[in-house]
Protein backbone atom coordinates (compact mmCIF):
# COMPACT_ATOMS: atom_id res chain seq x y z
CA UNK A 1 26.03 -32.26 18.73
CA UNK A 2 29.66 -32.66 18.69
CA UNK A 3 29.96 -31.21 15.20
CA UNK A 4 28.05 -28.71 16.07
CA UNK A 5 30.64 -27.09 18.51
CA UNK A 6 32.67 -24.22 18.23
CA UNK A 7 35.82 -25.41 19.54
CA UNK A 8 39.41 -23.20 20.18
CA UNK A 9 42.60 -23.37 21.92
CA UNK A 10 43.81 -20.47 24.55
CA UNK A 11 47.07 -21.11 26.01
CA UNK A 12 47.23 -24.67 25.05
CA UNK A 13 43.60 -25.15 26.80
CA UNK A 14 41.03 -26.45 24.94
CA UNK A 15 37.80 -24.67 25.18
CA UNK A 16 33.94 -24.57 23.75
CA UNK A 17 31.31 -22.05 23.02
CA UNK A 18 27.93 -23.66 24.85
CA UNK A 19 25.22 -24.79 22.18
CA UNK A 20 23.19 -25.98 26.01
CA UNK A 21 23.36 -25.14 29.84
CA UNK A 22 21.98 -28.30 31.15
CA UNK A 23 25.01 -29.59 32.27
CA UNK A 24 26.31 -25.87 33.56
CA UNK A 25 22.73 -25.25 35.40
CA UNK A 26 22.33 -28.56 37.14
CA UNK A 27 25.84 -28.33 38.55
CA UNK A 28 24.90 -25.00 39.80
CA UNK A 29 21.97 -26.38 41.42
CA UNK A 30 23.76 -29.48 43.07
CA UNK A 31 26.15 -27.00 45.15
CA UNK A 32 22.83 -25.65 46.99
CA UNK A 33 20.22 -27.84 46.47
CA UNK A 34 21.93 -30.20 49.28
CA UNK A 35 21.01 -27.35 51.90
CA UNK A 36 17.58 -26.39 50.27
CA UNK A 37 14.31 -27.13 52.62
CA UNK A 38 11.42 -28.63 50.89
CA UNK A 39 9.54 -25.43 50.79
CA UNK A 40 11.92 -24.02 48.27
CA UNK A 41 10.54 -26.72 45.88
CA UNK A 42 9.90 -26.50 42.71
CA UNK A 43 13.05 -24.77 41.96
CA UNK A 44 12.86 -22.79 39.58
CA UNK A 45 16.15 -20.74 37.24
CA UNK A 46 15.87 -19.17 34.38
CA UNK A 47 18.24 -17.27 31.83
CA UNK A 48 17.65 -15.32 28.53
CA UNK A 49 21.37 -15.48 26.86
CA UNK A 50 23.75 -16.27 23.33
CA UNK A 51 24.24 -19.47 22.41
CA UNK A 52 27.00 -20.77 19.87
CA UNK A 53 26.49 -23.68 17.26
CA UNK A 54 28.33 -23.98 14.00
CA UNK A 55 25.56 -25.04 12.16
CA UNK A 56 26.43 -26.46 8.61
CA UNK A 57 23.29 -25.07 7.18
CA UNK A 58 22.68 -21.85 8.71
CA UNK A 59 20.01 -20.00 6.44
CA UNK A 60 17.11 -17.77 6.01
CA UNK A 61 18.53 -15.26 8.46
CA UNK A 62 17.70 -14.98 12.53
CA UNK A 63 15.91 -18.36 11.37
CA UNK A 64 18.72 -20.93 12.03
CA UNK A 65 21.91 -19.02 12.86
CA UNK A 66 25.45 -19.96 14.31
CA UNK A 67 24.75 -17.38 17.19
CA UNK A 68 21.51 -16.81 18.72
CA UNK A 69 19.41 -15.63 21.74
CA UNK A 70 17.99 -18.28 24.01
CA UNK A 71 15.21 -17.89 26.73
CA UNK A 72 15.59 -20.97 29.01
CA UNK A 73 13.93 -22.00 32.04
CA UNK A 74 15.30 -24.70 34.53
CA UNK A 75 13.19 -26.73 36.62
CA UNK A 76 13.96 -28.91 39.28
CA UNK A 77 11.39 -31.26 41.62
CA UNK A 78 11.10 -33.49 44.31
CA UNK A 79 8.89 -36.15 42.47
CA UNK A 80 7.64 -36.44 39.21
CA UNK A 81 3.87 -35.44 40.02
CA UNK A 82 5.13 -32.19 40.63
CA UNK A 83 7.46 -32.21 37.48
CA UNK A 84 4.44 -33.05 35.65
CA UNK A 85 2.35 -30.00 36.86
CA UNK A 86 5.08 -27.39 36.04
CA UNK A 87 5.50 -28.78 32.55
CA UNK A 88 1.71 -28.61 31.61
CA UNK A 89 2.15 -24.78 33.35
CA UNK A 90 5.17 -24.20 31.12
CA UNK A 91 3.51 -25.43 28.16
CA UNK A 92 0.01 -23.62 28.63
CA UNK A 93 2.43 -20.22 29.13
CA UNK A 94 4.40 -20.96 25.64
CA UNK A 95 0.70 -21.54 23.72
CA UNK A 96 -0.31 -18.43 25.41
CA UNK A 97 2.81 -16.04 24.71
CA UNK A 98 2.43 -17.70 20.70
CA UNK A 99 -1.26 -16.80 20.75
CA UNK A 100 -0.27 -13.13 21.83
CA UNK A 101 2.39 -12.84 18.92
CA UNK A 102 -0.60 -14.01 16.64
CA UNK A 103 1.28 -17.45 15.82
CA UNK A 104 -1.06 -20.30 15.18
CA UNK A 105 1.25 -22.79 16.71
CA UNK A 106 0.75 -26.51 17.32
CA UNK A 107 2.21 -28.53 20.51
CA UNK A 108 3.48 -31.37 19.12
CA UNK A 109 4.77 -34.69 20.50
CA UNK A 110 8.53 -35.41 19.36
CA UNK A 111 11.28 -37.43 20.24
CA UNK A 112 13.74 -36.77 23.10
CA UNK A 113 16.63 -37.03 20.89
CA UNK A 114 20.23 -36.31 22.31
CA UNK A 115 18.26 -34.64 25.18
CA UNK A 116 16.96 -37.55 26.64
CA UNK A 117 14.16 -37.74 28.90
CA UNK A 118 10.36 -39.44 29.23
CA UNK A 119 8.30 -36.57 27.88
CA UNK A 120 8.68 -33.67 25.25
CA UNK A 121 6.74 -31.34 23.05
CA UNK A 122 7.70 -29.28 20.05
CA UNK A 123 5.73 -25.89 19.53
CA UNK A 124 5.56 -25.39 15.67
CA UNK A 125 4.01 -22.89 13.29
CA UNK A 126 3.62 -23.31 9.97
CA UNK A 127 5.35 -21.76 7.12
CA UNK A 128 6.69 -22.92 3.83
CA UNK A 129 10.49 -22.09 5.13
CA UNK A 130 10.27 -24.22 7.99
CA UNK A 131 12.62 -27.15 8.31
CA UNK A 132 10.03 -29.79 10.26
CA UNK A 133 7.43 -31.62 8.85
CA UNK A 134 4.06 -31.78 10.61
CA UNK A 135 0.62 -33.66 9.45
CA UNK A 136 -2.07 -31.38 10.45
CA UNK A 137 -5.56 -32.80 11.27
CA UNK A 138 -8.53 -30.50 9.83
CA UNK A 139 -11.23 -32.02 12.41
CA UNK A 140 -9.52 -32.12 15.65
CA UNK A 141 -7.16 -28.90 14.68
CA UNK A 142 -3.80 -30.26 15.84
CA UNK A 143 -0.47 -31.58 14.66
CA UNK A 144 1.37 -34.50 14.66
CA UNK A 145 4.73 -35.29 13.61
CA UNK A 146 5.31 -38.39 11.27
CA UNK A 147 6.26 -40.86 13.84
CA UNK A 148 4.33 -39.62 16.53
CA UNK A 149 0.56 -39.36 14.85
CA UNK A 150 -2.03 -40.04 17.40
CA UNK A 151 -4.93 -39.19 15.58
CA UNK A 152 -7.41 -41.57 14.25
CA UNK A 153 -8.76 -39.01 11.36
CA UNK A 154 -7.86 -39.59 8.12
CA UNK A 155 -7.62 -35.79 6.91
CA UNK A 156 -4.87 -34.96 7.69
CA UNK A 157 -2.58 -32.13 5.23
CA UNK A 158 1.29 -32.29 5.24
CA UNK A 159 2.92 -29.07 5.91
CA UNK A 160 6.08 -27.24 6.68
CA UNK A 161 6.48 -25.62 9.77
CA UNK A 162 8.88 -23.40 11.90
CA UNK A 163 10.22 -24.88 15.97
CA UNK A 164 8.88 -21.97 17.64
CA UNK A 165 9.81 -23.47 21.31
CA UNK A 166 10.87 -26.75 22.91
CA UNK A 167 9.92 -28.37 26.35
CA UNK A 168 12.03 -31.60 28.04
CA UNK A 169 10.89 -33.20 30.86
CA UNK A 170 14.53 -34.81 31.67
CA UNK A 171 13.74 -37.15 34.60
CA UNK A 172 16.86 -38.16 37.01
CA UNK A 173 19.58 -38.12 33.66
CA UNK A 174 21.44 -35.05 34.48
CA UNK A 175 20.91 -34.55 38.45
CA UNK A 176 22.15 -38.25 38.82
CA UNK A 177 25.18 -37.64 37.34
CA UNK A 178 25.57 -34.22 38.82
CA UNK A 179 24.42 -35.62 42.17
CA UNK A 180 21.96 -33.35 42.46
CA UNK A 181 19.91 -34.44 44.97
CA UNK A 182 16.71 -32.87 47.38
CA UNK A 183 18.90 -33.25 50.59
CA UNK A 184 15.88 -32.38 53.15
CA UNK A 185 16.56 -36.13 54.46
CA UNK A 186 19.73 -37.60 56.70
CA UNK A 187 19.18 -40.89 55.52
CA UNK A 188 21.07 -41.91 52.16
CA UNK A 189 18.29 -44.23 51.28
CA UNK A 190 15.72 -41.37 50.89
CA UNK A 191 18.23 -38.72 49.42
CA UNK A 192 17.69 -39.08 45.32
CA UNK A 193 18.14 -37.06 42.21
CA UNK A 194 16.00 -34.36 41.89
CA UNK A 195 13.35 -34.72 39.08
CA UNK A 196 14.82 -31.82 35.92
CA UNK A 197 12.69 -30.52 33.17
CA UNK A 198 14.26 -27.68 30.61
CA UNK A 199 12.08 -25.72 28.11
CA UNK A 200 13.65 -23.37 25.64
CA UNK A 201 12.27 -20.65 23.59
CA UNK A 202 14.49 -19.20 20.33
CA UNK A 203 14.17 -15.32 20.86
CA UNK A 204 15.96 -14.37 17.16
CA UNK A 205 14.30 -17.31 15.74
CA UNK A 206 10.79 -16.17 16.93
CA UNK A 207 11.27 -13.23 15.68
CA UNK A 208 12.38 -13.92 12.45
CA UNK A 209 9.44 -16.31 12.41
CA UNK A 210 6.57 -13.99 13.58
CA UNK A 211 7.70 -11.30 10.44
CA UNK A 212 8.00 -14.50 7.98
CA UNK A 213 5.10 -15.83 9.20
CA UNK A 214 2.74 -12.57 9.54
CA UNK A 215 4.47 -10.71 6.71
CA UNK A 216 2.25 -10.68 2.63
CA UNK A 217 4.36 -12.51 0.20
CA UNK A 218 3.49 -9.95 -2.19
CA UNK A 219 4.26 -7.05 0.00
CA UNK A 220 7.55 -5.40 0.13
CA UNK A 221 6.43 -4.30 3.84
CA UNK A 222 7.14 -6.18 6.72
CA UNK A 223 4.55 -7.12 9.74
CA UNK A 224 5.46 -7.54 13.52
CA UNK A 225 3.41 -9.03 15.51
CA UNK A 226 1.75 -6.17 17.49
CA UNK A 227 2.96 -7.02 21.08
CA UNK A 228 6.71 -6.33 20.02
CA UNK A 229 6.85 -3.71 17.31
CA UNK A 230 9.34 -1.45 17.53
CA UNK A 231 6.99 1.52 17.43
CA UNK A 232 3.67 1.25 18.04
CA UNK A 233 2.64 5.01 16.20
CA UNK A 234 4.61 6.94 13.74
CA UNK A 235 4.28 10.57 13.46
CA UNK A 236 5.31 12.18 9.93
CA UNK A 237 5.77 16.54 10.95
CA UNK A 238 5.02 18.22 7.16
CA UNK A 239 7.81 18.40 4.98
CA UNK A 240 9.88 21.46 5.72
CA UNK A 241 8.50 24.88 3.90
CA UNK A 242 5.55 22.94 2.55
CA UNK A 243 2.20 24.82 2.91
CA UNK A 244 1.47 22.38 5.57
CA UNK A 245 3.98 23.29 7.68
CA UNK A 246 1.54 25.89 9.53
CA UNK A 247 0.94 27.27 12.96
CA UNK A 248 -2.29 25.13 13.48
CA UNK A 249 -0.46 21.67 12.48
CA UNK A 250 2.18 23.07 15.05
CA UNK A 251 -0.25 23.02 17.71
CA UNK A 252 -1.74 19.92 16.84
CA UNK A 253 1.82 18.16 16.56
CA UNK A 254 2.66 19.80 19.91
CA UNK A 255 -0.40 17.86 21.42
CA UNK A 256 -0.01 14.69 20.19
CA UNK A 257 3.54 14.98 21.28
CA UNK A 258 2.62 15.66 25.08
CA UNK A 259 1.28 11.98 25.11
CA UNK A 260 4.38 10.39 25.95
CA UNK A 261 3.02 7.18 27.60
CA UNK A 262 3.57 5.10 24.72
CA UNK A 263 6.35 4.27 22.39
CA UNK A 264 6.09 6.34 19.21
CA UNK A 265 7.96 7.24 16.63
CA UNK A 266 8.89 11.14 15.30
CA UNK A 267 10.61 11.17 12.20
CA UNK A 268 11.63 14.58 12.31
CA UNK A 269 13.76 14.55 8.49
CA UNK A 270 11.23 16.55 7.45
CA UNK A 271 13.79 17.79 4.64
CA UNK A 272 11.94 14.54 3.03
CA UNK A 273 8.81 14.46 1.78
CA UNK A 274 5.86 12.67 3.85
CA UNK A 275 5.96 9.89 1.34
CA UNK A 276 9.31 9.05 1.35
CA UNK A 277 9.20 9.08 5.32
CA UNK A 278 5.79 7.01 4.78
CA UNK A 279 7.75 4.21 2.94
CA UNK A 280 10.12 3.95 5.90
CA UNK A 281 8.16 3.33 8.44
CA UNK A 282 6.29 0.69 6.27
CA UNK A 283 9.56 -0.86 6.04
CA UNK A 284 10.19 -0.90 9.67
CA UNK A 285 6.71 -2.59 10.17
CA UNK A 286 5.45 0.35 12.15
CA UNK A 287 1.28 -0.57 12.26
CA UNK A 288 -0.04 2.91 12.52
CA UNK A 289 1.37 6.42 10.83
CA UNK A 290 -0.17 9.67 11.72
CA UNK A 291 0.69 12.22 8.61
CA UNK A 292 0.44 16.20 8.41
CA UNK A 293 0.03 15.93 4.88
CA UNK A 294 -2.21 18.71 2.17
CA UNK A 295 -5.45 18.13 4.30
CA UNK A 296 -4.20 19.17 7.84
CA UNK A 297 -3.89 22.37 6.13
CA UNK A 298 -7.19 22.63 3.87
CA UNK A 299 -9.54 20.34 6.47
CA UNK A 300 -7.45 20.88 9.37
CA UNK A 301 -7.37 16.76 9.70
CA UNK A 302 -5.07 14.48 10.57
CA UNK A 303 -3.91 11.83 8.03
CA UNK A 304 -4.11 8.12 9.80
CA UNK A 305 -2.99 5.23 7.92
CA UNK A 306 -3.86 1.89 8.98
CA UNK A 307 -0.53 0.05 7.46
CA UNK A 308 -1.37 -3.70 8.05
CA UNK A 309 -4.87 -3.47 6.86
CA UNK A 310 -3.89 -0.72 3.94
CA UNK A 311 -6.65 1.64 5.04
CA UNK A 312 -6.99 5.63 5.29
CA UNK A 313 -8.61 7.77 7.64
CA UNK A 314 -9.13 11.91 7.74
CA UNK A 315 -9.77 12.31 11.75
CA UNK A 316 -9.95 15.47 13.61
CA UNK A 317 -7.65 15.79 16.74
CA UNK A 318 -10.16 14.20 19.16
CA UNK A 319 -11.10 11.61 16.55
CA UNK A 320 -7.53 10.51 15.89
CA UNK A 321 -7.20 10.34 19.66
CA UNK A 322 -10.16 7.72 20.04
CA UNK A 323 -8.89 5.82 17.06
CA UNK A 324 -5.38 5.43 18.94
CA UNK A 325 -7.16 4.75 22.32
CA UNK A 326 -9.31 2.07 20.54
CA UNK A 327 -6.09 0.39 19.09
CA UNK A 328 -4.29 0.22 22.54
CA UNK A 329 -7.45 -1.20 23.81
CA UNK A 330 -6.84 -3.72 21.75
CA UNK A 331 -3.87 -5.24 23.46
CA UNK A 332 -4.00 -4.52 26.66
């Protein structure tokens, strides 16, 4: 870790862009936690901000970077039973927000490393740009890494893999030395450390990993998972003085407009063509594009293209309105 830090001087002072909190957070929590009743246990602190390291081998863009988003949560205890029940919580929440992003990730036992601590899990997902190593077991469906296999089966299929999240159950290490300590007791005997775990999730990494992951290598498109496109709909207006630009698809346009709930898309540089436009929005991984194109005019339908699963539909008004409806339904 030490070469890892970006280190400067301001005003003779020597200074350090974090690559962790853990030392910053449990400080914070040993000026209060002194005057904390029991109730307020598990604490519970959480913070979605940049991180520095000066990574020798940054690569393969938002994927391992020298600045980075972090979503960490904090968690401090009064015994380790407790401790224990968070971090299965924690863990069940990652494998569900993973699931959502359609990520087939594995929870997989690793070593503590420079983080110390009794108990930790890596959440990986596979892909041939990952820089971990996992053996994956086709009967019992989970993954292992080399030194960690617990599995009895024999097939089991090497693969490379993407660290999608990280959870730490720390123990006593960094309250002790903070003296942080559950202060609910006047006797010295009974005040200890507070039981710490951490768990970390890479926001630019997971991104960068859900379009690698979800995106066709022979596509020049790019896939989001659908929980966080940027635009759930694109709507393509006919190309300015085309014969489709008519009163009818005015009307039409006008409706579909009105439905401002959700987050769509206008591209209103209708001085382009609807293809051009079309191969935009493909590019910004927008999943469904509504188009005014020749048959709004001569059928009076709406074009609706299905962009992840390459399919075409001519739908009337209403029937483009059920097919959106039925997408949303989707994943609510």
């Amino acid at each position: 870790m030490h070469n890892e830090l970006f280190k400067f001087k301001d005003h003779d002072e020597e200074y350090c862009l974090s690559p962790t909190h853990e030392e910053a957070i449990t400080k914070l929590v040993s000026s209060v936690c002194k005057s904390l009743p029991r109730s307020n246990y598990p604490l519970l602190v959480y913070q979605i901000t940049w991180k520095y390291r000066n990574e020798p081998n940054y690569r393969h863009g938002l994927l391992r970077t020298k600045e980075f988003l972090m979503k960490d949560l904090y968690s401090f205890h009064r015994d380790e039973d407790c401790a224990h029940q968070i971090y299965e919580q924690v863990c069940n929440a990652y494998e569900r927000i993973f699931q959502k992003l359609e990520l087939n990730s594995f929870k997989v036992p690793a070593d503590s490393g420079l983080m110390g601590g009794s108990l930790n899990h890596e959440f990986l997902a596979v892909s041939p740009v990952g820089e971990d190593t996992i053996l994956i077991c086709s009967k019992c469906n989970r993954g292992y890494l080399n030194n960690k296999t617990q599995c009895e089966h024999e097939d089991k299929v090497e693969q490379r893999a993407i660290e999608l999240g990280h959870c730490f159950l720390l123990g006593d290490r960094y309250t002790k030395a903070f003296n942080a300590i559950e202060g609910s007791s006047d006797t010295a005997v009974d005040k200890k450390p507070l039981i710490m775990g951490c768990y970390g999730i890479g926001l630019t990494r997971l991104m960068a990993a859900s379009v690698e992951i979800l995106t066709s290598k022979d596509s020049n498109n790019i896939r989001w998972p659908k929980r966080i496109v940027p635009y759930e709909v694109a709507i393509l207006p006919p190309k300015k003085g085309s014969p489709e630009e008519t009163v009818g698809n005015e009307k039409t346009l006008g409706r579909l407009l009105q439905l401002d709930d959700n987050e769509w898309f206008v591209d209103d540089r209708t001085e382009f063509t609807i293809g051009y436009r079309l191969k935009d929005c493909e590019k910004m991984g927008i999943p469904i594009v509504i188009a005014f194109g020749k048959r709004a005019t001569q059928q009076n339908l709406c074009e609706v293209i299905d962009v992840y699963n390459n399919r075409t539909e001519y739908l009337s008004y209403e029937e483009t309105l059920k097919f959106i409806q039925n997408y949303y339904s989707l994943f609510c």
